[in-house]
C-alpha atoms as a PDB file:
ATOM      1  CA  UNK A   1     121.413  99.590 108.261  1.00  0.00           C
ATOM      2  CA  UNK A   2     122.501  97.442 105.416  1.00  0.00           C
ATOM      3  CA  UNK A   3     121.078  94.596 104.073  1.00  0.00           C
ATOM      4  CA  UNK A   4     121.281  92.095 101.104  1.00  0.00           C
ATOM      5  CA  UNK A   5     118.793  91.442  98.400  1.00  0.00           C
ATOM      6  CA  UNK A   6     118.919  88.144  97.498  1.00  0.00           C
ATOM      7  CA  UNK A   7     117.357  87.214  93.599  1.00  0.00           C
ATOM      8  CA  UNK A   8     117.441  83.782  92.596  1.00  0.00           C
ATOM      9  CA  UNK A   9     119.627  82.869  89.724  1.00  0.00           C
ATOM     10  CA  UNK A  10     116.447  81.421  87.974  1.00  0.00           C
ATOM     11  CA  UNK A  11     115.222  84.722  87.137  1.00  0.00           C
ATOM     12  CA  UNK A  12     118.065  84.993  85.342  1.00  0.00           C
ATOM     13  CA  UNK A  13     117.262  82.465  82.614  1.00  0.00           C
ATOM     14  CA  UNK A  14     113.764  84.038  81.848  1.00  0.00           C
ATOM     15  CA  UNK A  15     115.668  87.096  80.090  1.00  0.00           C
ATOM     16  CA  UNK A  16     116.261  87.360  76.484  1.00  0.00           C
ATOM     17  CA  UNK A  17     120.273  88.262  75.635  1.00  0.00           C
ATOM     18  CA  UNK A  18     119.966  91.915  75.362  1.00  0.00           C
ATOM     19  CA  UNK A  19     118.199  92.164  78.474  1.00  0.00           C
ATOM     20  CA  UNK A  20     120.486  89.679  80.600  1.00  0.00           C
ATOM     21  CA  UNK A  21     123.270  92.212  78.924  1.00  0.00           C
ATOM     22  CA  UNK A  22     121.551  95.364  80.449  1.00  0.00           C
ATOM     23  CA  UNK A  23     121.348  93.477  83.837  1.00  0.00           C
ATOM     24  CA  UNK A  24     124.900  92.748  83.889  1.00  0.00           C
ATOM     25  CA  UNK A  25     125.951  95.998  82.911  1.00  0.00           C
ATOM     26  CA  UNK A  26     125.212  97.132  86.162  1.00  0.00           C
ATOM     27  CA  UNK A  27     125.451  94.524  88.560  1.00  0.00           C
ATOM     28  CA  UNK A  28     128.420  91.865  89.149  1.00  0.00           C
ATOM     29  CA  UNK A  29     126.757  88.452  88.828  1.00  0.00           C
ATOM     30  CA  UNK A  30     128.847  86.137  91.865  1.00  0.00           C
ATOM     31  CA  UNK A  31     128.597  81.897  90.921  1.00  0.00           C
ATOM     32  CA  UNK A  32     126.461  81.113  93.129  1.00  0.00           C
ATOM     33  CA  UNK A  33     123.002  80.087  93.998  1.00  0.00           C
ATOM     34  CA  UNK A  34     121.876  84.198  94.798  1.00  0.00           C
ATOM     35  CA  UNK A  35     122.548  86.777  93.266  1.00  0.00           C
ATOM     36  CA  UNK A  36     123.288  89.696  96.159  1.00  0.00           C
ATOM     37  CA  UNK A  37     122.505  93.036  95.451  1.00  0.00           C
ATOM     38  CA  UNK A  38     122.928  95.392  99.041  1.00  0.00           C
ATOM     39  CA  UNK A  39     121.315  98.152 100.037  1.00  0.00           C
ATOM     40  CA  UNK A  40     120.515 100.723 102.815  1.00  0.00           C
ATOM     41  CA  UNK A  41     117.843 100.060 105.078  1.00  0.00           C
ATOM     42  CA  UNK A  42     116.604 103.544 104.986  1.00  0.00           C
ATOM     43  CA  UNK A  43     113.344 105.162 106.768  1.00  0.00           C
ATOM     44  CA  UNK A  44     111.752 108.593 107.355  1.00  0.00           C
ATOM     45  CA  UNK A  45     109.139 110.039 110.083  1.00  0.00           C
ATOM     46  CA  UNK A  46     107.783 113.435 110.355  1.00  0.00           C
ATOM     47  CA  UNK A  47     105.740 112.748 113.607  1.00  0.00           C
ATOM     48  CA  UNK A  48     108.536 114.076 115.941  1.00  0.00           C
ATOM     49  CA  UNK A  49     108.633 116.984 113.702  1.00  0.00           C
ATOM     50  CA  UNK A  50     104.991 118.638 114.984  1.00  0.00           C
ATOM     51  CA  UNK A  51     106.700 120.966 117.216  1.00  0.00           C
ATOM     52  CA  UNK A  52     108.607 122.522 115.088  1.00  0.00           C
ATOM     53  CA  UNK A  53     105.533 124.203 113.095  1.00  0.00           C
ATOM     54  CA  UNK A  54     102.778 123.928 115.888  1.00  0.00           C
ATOM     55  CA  UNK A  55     102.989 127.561 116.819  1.00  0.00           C
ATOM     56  CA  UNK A  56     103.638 128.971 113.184  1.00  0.00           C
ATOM     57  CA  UNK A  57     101.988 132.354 112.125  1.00  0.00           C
ATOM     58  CA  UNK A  58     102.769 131.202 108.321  1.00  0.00           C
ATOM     59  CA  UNK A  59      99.813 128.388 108.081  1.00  0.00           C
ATOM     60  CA  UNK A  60      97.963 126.623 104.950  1.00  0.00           C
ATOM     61  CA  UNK A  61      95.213 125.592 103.602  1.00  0.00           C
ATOM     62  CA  UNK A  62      95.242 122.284 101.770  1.00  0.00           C
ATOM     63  CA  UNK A  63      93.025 121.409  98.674  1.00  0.00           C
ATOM     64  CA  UNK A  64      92.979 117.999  96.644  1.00  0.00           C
ATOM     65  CA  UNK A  65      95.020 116.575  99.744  1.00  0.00           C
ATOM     66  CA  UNK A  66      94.838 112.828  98.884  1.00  0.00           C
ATOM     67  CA  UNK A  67      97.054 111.242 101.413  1.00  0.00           C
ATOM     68  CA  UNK A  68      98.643 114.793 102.348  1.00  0.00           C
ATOM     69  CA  UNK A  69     102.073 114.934 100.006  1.00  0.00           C
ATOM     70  CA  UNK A  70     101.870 118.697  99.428  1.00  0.00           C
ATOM     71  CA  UNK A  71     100.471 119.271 103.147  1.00  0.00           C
ATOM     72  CA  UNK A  72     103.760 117.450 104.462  1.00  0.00           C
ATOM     73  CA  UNK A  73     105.665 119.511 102.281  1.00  0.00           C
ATOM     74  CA  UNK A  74     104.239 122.444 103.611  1.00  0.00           C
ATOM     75  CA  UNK A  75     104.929 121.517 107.248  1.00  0.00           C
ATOM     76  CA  UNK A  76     108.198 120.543 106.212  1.00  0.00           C
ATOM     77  CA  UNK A  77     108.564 124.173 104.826  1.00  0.00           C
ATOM     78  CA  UNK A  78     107.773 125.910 108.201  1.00  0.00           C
ATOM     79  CA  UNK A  79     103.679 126.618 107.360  1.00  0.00           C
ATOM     80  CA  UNK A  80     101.147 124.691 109.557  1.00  0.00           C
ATOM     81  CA  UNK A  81      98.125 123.017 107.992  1.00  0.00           C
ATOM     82  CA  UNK A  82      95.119 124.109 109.335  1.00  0.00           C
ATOM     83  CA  UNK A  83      92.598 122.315 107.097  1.00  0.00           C
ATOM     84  CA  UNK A  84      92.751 119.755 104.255  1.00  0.00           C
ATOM     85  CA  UNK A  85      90.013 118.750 101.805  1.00  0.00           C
ATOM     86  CA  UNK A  86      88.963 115.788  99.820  1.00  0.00           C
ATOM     87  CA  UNK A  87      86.049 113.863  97.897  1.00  0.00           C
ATOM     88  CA  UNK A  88      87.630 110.624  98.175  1.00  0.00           C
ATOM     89  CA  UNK A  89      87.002 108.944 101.902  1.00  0.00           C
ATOM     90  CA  UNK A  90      89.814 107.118 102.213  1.00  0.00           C
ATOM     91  CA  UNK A  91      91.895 109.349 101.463  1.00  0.00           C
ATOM     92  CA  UNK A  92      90.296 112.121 104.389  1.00  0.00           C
ATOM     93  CA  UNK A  93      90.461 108.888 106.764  1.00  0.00           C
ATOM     94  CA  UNK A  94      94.716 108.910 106.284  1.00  0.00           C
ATOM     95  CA  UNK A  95      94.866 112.400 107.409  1.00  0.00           C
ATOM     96  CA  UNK A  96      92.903 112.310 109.988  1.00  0.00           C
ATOM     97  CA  UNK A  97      94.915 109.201 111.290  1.00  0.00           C
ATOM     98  CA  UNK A  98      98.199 111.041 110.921  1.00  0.00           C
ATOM     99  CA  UNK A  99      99.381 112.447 113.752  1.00  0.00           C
ATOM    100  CA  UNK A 100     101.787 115.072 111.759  1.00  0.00           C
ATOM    101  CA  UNK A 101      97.943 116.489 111.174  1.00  0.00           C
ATOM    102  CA  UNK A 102      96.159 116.161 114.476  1.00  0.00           C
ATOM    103  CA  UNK A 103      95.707 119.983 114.762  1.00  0.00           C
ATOM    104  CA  UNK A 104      93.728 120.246 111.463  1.00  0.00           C
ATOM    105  CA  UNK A 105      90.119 120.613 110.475  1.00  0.00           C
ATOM    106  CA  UNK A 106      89.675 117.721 107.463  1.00  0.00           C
ATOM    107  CA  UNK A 107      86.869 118.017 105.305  1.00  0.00           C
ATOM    108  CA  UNK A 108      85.598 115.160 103.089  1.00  0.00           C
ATOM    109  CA  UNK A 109      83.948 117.396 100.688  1.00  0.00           C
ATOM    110  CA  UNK A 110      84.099 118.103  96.540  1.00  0.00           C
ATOM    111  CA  UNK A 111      85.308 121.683  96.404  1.00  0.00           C
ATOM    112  CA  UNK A 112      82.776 122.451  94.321  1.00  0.00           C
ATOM    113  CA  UNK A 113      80.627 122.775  97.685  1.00  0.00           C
ATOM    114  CA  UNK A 114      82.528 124.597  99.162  1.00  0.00           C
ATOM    115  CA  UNK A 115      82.831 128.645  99.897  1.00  0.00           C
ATOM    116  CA  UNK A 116      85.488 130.815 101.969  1.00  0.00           C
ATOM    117  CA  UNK A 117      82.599 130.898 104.756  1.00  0.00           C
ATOM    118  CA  UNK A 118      83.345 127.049 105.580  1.00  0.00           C
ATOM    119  CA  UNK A 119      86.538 127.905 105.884  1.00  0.00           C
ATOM    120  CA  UNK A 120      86.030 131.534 108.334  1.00  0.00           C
ATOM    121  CA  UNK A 121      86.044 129.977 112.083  1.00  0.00           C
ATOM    122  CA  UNK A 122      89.404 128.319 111.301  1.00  0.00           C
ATOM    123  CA  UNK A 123      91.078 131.146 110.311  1.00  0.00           C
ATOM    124  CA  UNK A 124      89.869 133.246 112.789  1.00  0.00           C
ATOM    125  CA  UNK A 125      90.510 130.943 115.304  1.00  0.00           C
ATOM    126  CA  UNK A 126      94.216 130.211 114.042  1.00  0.00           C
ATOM    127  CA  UNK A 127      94.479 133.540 112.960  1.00  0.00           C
ATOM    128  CA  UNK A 128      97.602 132.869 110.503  1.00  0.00           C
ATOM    129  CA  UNK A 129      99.703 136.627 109.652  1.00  0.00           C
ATOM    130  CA  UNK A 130     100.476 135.196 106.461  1.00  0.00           C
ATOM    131  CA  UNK A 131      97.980 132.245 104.224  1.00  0.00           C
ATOM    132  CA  UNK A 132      98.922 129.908 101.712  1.00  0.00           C
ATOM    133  CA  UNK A 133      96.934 127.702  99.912  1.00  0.00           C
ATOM    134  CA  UNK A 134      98.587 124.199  97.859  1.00  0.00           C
ATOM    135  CA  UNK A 135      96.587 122.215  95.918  1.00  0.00           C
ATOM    136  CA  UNK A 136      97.331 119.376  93.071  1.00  0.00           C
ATOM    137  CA  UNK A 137      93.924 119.837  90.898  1.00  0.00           C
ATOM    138  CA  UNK A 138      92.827 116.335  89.296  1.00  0.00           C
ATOM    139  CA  UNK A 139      95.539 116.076  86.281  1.00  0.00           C
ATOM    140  CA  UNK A 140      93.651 113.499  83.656  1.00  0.00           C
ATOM    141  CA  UNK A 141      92.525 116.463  81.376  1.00  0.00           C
ATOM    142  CA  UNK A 142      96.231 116.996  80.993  1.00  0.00           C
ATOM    143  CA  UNK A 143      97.856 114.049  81.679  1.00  0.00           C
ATOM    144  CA  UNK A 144     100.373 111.533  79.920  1.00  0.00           C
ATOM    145  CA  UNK A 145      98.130 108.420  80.880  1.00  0.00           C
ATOM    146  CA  UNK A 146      95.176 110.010  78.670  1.00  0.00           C
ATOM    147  CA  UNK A 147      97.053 109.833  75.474  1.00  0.00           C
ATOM    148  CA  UNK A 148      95.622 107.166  74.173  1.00  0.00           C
ATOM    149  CA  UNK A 149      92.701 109.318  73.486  1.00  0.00           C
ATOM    150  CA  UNK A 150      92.906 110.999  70.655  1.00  0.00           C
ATOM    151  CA  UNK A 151      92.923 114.628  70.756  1.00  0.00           C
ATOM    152  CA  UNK A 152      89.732 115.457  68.948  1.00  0.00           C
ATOM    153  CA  UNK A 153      88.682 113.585  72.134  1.00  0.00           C
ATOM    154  CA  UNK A 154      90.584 115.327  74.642  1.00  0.00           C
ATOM    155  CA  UNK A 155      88.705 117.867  76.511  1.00  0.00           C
ATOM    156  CA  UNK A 156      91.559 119.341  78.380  1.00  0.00           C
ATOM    157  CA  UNK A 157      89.996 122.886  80.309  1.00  0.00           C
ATOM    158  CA  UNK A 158      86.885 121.756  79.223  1.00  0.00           C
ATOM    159  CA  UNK A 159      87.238 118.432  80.575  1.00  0.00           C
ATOM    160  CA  UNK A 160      84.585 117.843  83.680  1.00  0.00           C
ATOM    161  CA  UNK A 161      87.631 116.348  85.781  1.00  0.00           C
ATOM    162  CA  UNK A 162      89.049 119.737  85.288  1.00  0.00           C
ATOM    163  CA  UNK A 163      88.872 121.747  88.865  1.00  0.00           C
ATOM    164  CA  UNK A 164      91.645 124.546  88.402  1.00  0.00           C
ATOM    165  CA  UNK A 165      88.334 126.704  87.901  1.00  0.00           C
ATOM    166  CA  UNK A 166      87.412 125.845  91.450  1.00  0.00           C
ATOM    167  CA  UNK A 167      90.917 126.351  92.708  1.00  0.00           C
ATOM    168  CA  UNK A 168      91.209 129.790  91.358  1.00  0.00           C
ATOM    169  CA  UNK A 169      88.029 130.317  92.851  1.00  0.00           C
ATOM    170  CA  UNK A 170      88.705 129.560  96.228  1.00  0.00           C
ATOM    171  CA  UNK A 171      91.992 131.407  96.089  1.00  0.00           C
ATOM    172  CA  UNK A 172      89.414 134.374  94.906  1.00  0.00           C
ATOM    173  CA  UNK A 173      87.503 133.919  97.706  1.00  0.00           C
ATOM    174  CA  UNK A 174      90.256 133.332 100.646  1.00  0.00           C
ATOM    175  CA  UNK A 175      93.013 135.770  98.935  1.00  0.00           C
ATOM    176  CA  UNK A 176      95.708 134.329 100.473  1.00  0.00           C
ATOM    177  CA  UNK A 177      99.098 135.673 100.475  1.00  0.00           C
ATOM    178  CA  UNK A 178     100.378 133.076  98.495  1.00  0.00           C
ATOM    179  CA  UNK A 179      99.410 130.053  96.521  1.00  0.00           C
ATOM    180  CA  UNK A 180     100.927 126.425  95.079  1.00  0.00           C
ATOM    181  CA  UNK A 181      99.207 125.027  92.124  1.00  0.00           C
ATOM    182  CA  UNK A 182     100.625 121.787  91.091  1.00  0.00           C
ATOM    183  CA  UNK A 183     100.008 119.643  87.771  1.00  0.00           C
ATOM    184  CA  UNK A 184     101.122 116.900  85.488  1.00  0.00           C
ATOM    185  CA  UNK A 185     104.183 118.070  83.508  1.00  0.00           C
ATOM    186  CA  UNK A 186     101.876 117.566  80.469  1.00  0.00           C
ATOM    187  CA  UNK A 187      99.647 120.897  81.589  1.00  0.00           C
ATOM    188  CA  UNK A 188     102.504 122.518  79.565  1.00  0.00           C
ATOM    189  CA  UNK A 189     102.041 120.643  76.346  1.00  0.00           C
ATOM    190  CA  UNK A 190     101.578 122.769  73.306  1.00  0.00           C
ATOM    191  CA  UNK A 191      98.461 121.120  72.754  1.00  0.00           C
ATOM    192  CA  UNK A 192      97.497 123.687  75.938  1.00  0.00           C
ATOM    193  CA  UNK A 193      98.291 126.035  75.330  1.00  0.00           C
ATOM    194  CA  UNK A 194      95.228 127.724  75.326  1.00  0.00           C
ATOM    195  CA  UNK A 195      94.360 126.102  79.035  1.00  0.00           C
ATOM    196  CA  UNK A 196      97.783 127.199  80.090  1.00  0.00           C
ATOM    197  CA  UNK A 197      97.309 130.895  78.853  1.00  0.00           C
ATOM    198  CA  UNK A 198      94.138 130.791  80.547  1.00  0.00           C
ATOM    199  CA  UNK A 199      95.205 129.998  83.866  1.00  0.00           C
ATOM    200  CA  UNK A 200      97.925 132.662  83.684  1.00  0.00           C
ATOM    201  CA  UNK A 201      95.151 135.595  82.505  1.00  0.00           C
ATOM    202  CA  UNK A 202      93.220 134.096  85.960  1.00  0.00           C
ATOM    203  CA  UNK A 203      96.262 134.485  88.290  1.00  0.00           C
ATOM    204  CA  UNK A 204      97.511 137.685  87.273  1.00  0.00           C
ATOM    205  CA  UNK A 205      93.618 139.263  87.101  1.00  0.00           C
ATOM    206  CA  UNK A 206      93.795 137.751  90.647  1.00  0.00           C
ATOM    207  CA  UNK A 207      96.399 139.729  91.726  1.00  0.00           C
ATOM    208  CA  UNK A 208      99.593 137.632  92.184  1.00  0.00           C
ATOM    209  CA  UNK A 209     102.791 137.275  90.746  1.00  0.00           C
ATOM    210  CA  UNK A 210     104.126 134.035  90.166  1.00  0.00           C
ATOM    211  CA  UNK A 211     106.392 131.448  88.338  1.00  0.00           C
ATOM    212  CA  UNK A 212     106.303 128.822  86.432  1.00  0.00           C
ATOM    213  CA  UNK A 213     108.545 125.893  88.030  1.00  0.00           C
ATOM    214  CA  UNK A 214     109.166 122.357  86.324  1.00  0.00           C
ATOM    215  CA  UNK A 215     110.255 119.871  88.704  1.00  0.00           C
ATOM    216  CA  UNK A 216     111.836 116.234  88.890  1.00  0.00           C
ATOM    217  CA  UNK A 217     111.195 114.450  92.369  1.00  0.00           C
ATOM    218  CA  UNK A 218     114.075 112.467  91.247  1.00  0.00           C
ATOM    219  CA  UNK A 219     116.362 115.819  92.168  1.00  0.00           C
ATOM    220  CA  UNK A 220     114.887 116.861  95.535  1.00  0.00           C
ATOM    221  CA  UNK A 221     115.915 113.003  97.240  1.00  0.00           C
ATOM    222  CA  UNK A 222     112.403 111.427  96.325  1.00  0.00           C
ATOM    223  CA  UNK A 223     113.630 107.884  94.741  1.00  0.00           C
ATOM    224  CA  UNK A 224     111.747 108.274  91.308  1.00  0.00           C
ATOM    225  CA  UNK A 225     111.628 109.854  88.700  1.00  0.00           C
ATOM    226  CA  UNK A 226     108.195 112.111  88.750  1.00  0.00           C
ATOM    227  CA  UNK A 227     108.155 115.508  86.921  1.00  0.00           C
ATOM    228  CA  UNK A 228     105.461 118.258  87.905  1.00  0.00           C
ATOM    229  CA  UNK A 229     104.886 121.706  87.341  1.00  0.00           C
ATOM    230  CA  UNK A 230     104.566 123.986  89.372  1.00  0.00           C
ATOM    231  CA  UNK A 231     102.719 127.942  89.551  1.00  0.00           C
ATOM    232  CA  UNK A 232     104.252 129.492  92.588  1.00  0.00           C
ATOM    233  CA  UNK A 233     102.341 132.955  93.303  1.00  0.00           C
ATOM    234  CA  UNK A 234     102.356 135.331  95.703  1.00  0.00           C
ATOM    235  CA  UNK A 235     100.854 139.085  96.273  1.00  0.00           C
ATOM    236  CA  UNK A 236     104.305 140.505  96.938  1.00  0.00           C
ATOM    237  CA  UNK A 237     106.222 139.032  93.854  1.00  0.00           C
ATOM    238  CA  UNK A 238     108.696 135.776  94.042  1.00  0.00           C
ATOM    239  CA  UNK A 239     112.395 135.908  95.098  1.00  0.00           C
ATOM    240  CA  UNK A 240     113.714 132.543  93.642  1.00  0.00           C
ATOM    241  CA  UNK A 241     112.846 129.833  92.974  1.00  0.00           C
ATOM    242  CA  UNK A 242     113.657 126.345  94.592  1.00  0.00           C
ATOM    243  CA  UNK A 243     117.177 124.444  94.350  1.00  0.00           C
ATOM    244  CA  UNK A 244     117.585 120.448  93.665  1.00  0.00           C
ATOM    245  CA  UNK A 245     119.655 119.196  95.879  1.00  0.00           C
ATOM    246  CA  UNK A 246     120.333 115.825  94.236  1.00  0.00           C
ATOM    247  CA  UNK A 247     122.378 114.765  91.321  1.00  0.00           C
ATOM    248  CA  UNK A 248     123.252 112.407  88.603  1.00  0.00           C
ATOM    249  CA  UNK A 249     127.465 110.917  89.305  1.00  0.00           C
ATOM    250  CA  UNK A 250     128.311 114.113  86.436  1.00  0.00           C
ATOM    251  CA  UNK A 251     126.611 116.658  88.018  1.00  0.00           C
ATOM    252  CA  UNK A 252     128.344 115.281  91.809  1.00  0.00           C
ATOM    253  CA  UNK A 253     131.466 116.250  90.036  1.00  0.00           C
ATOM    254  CA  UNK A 254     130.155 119.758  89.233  1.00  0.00           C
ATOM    255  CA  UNK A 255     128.359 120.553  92.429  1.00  0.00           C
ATOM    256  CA  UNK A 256     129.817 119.326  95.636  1.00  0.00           C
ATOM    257  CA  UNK A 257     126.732 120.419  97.141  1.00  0.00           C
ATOM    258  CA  UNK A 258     124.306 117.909  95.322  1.00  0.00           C
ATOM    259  CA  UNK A 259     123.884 114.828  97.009  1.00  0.00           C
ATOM    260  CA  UNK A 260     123.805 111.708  95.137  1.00  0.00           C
ATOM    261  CA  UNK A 261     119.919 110.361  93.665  1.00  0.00           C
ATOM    262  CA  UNK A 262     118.322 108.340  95.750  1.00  0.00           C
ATOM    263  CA  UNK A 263     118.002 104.516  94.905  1.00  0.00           C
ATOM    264  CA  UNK A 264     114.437 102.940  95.275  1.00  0.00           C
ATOM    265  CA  UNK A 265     115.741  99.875  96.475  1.00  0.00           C
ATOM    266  CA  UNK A 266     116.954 101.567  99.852  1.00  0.00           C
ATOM    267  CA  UNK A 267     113.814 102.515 100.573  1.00  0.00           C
ATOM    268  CA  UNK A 268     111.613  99.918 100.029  1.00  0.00           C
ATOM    269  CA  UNK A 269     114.012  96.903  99.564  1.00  0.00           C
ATOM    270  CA  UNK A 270     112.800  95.763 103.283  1.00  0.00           C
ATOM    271  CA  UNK A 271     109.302  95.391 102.548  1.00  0.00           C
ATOM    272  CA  UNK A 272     110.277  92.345  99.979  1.00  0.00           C
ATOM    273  CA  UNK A 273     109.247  89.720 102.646  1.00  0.00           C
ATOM    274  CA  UNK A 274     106.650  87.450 103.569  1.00  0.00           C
ATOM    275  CA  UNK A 275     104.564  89.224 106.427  1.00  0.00           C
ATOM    276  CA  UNK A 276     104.076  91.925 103.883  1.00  0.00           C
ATOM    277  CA  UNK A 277     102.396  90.027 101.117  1.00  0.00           C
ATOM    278  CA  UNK A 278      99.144  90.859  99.969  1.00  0.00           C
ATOM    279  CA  UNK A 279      97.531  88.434  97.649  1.00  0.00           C
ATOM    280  CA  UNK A 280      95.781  90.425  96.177  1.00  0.00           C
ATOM    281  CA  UNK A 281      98.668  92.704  94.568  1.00  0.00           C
ATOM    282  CA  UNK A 282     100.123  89.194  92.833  1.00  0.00           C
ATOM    283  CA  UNK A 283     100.484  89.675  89.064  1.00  0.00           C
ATOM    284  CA  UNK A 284     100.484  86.231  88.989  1.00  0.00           C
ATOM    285  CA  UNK A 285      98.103  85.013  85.418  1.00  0.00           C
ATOM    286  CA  UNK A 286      97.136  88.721  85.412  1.00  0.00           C
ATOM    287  CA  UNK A 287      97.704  90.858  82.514  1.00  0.00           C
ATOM    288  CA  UNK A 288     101.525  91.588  81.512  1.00  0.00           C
ATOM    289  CA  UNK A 289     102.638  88.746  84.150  1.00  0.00           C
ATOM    290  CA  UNK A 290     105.187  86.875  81.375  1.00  0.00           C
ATOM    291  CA  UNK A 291     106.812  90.569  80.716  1.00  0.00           C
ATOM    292  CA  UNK A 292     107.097  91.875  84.098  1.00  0.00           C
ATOM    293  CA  UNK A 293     109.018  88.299  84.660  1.00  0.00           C
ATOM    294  CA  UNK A 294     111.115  88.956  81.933  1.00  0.00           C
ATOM    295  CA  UNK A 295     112.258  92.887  82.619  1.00  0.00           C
ATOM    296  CA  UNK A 296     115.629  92.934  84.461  1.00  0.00           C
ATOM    297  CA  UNK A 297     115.835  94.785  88.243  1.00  0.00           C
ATOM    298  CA  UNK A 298     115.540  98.426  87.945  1.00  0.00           C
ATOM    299  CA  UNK A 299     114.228  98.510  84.372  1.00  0.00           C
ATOM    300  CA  UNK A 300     111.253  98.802  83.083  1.00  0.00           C
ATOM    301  CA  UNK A 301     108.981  98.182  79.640  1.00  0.00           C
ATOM    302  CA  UNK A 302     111.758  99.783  77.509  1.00  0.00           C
ATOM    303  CA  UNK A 303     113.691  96.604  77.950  1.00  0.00           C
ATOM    304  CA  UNK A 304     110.971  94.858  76.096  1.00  0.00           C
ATOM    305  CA  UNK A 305     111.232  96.993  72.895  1.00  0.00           C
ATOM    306  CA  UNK A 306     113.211  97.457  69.528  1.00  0.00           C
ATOM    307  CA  UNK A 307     114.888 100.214  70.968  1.00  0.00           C
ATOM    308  CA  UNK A 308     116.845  98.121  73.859  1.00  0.00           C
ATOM    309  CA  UNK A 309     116.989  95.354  71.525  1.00  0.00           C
ATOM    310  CA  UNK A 310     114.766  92.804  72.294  1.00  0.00           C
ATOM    311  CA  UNK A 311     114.263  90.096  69.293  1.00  0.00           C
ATOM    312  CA  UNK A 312     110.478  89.829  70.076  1.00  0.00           C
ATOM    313  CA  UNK A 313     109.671  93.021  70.810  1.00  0.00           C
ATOM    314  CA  UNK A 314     106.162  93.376  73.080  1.00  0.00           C
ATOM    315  CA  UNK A 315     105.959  96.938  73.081  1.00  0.00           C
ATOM    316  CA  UNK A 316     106.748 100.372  71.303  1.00  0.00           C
ATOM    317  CA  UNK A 317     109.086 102.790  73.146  1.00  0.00           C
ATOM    318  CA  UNK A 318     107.425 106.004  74.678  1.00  0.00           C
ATOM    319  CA  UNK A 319     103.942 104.108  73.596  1.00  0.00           C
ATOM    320  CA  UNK A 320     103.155 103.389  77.215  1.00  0.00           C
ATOM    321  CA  UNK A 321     102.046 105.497  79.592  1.00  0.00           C
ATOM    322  CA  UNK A 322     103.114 103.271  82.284  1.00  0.00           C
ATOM    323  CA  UNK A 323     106.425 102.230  83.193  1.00  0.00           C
ATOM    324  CA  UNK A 324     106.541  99.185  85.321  1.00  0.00           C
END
């Protein structure tokens, strides 16, 4: 369904030259009192999807779930989730209020507590002919957002928030047919080399095979741009590996079976409405409040630096870890 998102002209005037420029580079500006941008009303449920995987013999085993992205995913792929896990509560409470999940044993546990026995009666009970497990161990060891320590500082695989150990040892103590470990792009630094090496000494003395698979959401229809890497392993060795299915406009005119990227505003350009304010998300007199006002639609801190020519420049590009 389409719709119209209306910004007021007066946001307009709190952008410096350059920035009004990169604004109206990519959208006509009408005279009139809005300025009308439209987009697609767009929407996605995977509730009426349950039957489609409720009877699978492929099932997983979730670890790190958070609010289940890699657990949907699976589902998505054909394996049923039999059991997530957790430390943080909220997080547990989401999947056990989401009905994609109402077949699955949710633990609100640290892994560290946890043992292939906890784990025995649900197996034997689903009794899956092939196992996966997925997991996303905590990434701030590794991650962009910690580089503002400095690396004499930087534990990395020594780092406490580090729980690939306790992955790897639960896909010891499971052996599963297959496993997903996912991380920050970052895990792949040179800087960790040593981690990384580790971790594939670990899998292979584990007994898979596996790849190593970078990955843009941006080019699989998620509407940002988020890049992860992936270690896809399995006992029996790994056929391919997985195909984007959306493109820039250059690459459209390369691949006629890429669909075009998603735009963010189609997704959540209907939630920019009264009845789903929340005070207490206002920027308003909080920290950066002047620069997010004066960052055009669908930029973000860039346009406040040198590089995109900004007179006062407030930041440094590729300084920030953040990119509102």
């Amino acid at each position: 369904m389409l719709a119209t998102y209306k910004l007021d002209r007066e946001f307009l005037s709190l952008l410096e030259e350059p920035q009004l420029r990169l604004f109206e580079s990519e959208f006509k500006i009408k005279k009139d009192e809005f300025l009308g941008i439209k987009f697609d009303k767009r929407g996605y449920t995977v509730n009426d999807k349950i039957e489609q995987i409720i009877d699978s013999k492929i099932q997983t085993i979730g670890f790190f779930s958070g609010a289940g992205g890699l657990d949907v995913g699976s589902q998505l792929a054909g394996s049923k989730v039999i059991s997530s896990l957790d430390f943080d509560r909220d997080s547990v409470a989401t999947m056990k209020r989401n009905k994609y999940f109402s077949h699955s044993t949710h633990f609100h546990k640290d892994i560290k507590e946890m043992s292939a026995l906890d784990y025995s009666k649900i197996i034997k009970e689903n009794n899956p002919e092939k196992l996966i497990l997925v997991g996303g161990p905590p990434c701030q060891p590794f991650s962009k957002a910690g580089y503002w320590v400095t690396h004499k500082n930087r534990l990395g695989s020594e780092d406490p928030r580090n729980m690939i150990g306790n992955y790897l040892r639960m896909i010891d103590e499971l052996s599963p047919d297959g496993f997903i470990l996912e991380n920050v792009e970052s895990l792949l630094h040179p800087k960790n080399k040593q981690a990384v090496q580790d971790l594939e000494e670990a899998i292979e003395k584990l007994g898979y095979k596996y790849i190593i698979y970078r990955a843009n959401a941006l080019d699989f229809g998620v509407p940002q741009k988020r890049k992860r890497v992936f270690f896809i392993a399995s006992k029996n060795g790994i056929i391919g590996e997985p195909t984007k299915t959306h493109g820039s406009e250059k690459e459209l005119l390369l691949n006629k079976d890429l669909k075009p990227y998603e735009r963010v505003i189609d997704w959540i350009g209907k939630f920019d409405d009264d009845k789903y304010f929340e005070p207490e998300e206002s920027t308003a007199g909080k920290t950066y409040d002047e620069e997010l006002k004066q960052i055009p639609p669908g930029k973000n801190y860039f346009a406040l630096t040198e590089r995109d020519g900004h007179p006062n420049p407030k930041f440094e590009a590729n300084k920030r870890f953040w990119s509102f």
